[in-house]
PDB file of N, CA and C in Angstrom:
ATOM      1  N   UNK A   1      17.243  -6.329  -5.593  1.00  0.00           N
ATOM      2  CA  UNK A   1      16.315  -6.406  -4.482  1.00  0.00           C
ATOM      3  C   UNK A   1      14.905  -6.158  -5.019  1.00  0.00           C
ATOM      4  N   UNK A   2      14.137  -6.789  -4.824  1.00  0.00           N
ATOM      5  CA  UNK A   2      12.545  -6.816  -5.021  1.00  0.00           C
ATOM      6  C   UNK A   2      11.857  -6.039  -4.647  1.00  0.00           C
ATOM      7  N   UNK A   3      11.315  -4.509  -5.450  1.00  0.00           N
ATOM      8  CA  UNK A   3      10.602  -3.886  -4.179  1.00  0.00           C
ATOM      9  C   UNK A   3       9.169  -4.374  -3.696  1.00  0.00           C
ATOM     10  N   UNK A   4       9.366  -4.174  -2.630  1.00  0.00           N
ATOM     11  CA  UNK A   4       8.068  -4.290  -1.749  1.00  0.00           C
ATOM     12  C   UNK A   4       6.953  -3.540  -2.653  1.00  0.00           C
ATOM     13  N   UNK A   5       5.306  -4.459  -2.143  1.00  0.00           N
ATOM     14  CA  UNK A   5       4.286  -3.740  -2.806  1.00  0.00           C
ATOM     15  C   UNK A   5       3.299  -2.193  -1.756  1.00  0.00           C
ATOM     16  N   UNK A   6       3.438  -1.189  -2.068  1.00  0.00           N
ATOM     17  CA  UNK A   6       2.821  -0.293  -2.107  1.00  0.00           C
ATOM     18  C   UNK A   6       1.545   0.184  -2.671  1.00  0.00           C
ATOM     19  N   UNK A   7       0.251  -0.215  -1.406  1.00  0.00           N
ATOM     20  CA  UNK A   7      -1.110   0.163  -2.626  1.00  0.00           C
ATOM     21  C   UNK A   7      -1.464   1.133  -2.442  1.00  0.00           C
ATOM     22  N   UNK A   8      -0.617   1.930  -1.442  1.00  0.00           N
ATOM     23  CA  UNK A   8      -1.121   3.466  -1.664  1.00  0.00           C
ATOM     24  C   UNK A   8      -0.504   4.414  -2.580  1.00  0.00           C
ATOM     25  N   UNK A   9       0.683   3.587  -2.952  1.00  0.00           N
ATOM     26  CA  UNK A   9       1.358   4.722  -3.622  1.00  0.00           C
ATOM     27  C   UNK A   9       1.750   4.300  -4.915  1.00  0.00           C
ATOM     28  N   UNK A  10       0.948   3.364  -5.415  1.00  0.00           N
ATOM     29  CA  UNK A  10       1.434   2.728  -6.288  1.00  0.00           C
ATOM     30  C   UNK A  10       0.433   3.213  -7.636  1.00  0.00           C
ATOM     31  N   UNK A  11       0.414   2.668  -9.193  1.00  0.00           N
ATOM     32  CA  UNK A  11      -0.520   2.543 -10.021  1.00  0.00           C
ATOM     33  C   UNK A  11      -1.297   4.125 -10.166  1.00  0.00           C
ATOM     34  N   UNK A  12      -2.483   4.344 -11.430  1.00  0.00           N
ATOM     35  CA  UNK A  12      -2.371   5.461 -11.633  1.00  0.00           C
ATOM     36  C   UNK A  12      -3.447   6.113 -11.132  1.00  0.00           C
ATOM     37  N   UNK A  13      -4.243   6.087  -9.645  1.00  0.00           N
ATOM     38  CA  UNK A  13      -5.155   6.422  -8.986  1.00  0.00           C
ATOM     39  C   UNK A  13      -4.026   7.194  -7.914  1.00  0.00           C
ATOM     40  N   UNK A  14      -2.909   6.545  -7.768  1.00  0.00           N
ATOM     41  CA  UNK A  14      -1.886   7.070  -6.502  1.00  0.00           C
ATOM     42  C   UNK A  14      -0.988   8.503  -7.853  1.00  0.00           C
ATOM     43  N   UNK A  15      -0.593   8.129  -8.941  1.00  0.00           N
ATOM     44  CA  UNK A  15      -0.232   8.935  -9.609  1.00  0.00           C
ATOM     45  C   UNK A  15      -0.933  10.741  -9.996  1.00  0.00           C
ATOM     46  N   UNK A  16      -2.258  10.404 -10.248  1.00  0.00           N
ATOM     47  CA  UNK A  16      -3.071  11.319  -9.828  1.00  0.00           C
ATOM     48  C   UNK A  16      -3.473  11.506  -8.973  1.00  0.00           C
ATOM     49  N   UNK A  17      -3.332  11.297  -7.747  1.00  0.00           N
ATOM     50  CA  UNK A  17      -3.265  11.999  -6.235  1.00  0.00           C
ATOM     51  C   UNK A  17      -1.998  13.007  -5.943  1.00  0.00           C
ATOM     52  N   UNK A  18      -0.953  12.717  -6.592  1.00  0.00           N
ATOM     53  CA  UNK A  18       0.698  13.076  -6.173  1.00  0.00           C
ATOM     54  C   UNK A  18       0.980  12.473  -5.711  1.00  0.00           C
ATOM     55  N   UNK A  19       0.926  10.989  -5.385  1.00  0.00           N
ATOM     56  CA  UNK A  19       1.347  10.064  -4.617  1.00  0.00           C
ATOM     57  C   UNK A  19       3.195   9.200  -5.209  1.00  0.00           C
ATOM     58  N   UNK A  20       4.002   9.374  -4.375  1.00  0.00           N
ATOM     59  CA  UNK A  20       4.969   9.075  -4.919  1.00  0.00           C
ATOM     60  C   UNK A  20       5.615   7.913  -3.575  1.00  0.00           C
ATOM     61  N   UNK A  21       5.965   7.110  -4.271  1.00  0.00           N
ATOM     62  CA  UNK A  21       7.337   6.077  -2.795  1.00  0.00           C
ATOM     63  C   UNK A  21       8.813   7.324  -3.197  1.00  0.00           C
ATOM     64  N   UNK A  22       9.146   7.024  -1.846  1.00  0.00           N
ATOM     65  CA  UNK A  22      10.166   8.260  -1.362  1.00  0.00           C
ATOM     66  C   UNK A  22      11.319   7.189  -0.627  1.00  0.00           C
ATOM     67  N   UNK A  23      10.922   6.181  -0.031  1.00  0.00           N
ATOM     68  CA  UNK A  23      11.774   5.409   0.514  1.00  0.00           C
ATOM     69  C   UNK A  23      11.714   3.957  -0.076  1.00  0.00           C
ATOM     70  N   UNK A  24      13.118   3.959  -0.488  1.00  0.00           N
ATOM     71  CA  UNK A  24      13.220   2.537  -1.098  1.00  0.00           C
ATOM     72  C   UNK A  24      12.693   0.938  -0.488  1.00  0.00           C
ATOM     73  N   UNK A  25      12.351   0.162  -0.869  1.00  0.00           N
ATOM     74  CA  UNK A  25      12.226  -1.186  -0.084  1.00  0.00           C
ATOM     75  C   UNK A  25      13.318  -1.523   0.620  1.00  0.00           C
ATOM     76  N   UNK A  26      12.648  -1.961   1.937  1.00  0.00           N
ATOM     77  CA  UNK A  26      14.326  -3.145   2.631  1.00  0.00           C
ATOM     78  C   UNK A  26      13.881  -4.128   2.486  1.00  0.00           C
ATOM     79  N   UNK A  27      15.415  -4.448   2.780  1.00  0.00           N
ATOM     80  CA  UNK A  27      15.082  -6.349   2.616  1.00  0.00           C
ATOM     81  C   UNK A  27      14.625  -7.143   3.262  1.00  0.00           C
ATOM     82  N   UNK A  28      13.840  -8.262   2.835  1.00  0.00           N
ATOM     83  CA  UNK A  28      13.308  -8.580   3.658  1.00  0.00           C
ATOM     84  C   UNK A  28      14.126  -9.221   5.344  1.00  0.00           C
ATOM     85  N   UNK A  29      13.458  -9.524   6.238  1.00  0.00           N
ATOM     86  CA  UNK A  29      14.291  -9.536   7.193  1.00  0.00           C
ATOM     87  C   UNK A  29      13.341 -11.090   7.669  1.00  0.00           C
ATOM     88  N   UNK A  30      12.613 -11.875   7.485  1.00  0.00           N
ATOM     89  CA  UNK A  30      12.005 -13.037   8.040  1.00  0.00           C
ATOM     90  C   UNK A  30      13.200 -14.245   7.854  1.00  0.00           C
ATOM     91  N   UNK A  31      14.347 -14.007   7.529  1.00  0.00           N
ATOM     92  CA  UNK A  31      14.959 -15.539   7.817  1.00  0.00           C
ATOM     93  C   UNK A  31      16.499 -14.677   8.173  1.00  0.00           C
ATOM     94  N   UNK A  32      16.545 -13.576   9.051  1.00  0.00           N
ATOM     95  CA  UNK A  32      17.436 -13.213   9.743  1.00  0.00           C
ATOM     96  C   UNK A  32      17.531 -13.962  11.346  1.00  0.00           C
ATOM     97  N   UNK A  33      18.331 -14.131  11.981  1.00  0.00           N
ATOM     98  CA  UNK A  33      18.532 -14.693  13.008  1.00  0.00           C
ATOM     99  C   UNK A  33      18.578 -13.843  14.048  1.00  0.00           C
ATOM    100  N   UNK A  34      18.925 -12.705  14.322  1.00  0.00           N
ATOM    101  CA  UNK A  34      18.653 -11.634  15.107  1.00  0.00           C
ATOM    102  C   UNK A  34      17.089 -11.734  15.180  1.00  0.00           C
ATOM    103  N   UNK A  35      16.522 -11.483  14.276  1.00  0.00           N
ATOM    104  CA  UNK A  35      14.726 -11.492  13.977  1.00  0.00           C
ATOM    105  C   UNK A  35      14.356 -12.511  14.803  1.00  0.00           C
ATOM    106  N   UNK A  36      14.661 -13.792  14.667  1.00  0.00           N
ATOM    107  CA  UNK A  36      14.203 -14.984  15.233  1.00  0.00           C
ATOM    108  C   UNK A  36      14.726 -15.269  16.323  1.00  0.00           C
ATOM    109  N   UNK A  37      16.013 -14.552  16.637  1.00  0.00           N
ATOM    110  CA  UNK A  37      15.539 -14.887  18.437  1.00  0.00           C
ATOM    111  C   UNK A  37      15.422 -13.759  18.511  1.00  0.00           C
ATOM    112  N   UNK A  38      14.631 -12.797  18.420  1.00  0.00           N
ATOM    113  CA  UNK A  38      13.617 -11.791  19.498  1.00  0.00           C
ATOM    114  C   UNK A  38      12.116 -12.553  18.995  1.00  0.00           C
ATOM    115  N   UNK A  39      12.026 -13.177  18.137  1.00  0.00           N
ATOM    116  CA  UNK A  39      10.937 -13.250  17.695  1.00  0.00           C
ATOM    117  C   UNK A  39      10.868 -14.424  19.316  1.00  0.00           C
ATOM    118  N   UNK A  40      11.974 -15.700  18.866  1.00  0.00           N
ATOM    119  CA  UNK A  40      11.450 -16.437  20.101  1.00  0.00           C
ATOM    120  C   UNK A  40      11.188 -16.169  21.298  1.00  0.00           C
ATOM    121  N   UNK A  41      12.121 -15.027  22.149  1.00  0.00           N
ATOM    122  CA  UNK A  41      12.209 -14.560  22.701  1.00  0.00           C
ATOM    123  C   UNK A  41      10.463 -14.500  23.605  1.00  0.00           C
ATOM    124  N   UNK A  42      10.142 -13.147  22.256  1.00  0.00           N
ATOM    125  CA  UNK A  42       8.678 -12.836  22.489  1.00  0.00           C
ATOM    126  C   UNK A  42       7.931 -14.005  23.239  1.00  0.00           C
ATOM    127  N   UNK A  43       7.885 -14.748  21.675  1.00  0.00           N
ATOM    128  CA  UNK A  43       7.302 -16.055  22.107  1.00  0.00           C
ATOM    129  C   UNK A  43       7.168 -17.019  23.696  1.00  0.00           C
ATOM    130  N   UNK A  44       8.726 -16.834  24.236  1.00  0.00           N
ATOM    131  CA  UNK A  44       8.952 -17.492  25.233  1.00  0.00           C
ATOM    132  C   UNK A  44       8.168 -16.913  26.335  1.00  0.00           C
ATOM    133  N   UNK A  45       7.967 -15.933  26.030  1.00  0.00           N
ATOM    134  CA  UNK A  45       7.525 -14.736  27.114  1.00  0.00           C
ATOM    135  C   UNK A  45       6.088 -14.827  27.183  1.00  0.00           C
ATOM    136  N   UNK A  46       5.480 -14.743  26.214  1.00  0.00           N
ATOM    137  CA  UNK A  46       4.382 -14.438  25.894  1.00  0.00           C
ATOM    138  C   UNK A  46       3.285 -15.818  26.791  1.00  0.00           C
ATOM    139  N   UNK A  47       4.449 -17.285  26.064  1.00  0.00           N
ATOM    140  CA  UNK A  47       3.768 -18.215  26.876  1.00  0.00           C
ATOM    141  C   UNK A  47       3.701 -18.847  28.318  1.00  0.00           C
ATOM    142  N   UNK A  48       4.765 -17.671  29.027  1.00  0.00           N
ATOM    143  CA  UNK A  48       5.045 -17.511  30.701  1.00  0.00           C
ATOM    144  C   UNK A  48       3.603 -16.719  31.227  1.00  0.00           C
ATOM    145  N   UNK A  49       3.607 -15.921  30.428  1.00  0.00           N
ATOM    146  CA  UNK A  49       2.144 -15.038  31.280  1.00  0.00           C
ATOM    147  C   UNK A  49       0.577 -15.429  31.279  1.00  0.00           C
ATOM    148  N   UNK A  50       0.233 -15.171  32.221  1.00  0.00           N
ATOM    149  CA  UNK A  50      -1.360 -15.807  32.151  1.00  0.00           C
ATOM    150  C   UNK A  50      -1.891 -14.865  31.116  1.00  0.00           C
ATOM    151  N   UNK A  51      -3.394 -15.792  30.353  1.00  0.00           N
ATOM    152  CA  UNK A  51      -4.401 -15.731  29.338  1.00  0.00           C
ATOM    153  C   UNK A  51      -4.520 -14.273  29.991  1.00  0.00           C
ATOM    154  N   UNK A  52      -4.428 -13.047  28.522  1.00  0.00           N
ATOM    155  CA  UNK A  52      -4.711 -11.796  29.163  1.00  0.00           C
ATOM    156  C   UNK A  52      -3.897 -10.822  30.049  1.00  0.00           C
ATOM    157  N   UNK A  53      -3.194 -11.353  30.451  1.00  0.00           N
ATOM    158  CA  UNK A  53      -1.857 -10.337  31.783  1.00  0.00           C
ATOM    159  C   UNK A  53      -0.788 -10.271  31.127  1.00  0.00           C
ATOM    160  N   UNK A  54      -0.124 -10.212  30.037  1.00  0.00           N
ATOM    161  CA  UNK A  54       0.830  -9.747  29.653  1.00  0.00           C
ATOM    162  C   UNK A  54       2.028  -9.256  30.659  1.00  0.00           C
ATOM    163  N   UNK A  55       3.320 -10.071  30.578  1.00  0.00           N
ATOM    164  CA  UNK A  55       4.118  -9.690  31.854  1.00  0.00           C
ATOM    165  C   UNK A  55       4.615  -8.280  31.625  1.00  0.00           C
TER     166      UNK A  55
END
């Protein structure tokens, strides 16, 4: 698994701070299907409500 990039905690400006990653990367999740229909979901929603009114 690829970890994710960290610029706060990363390189040796974060090293001399005490800066450490504590929690591993997840995976990515953009071509999960759960993800994409809430994502559409949103979407569907979003384009029911008038400019500004959020239902």
């Amino acid at each position: 698994m690829a970890s994710a990039r960290c610029f706060l905690a990363e390189g040796a400006q974060a090293q001399k701070r005490g800066l450490i990653r504590i929690q591993r990367a997840l995976p990515a999740l953009r071509g999960s299907k759960r993800i994409g229909a809430f994502r559409d979901f949103v979407m569907h929603e979003l384009r029911k409500a008038p400019m500004g009114k959020a239902a």
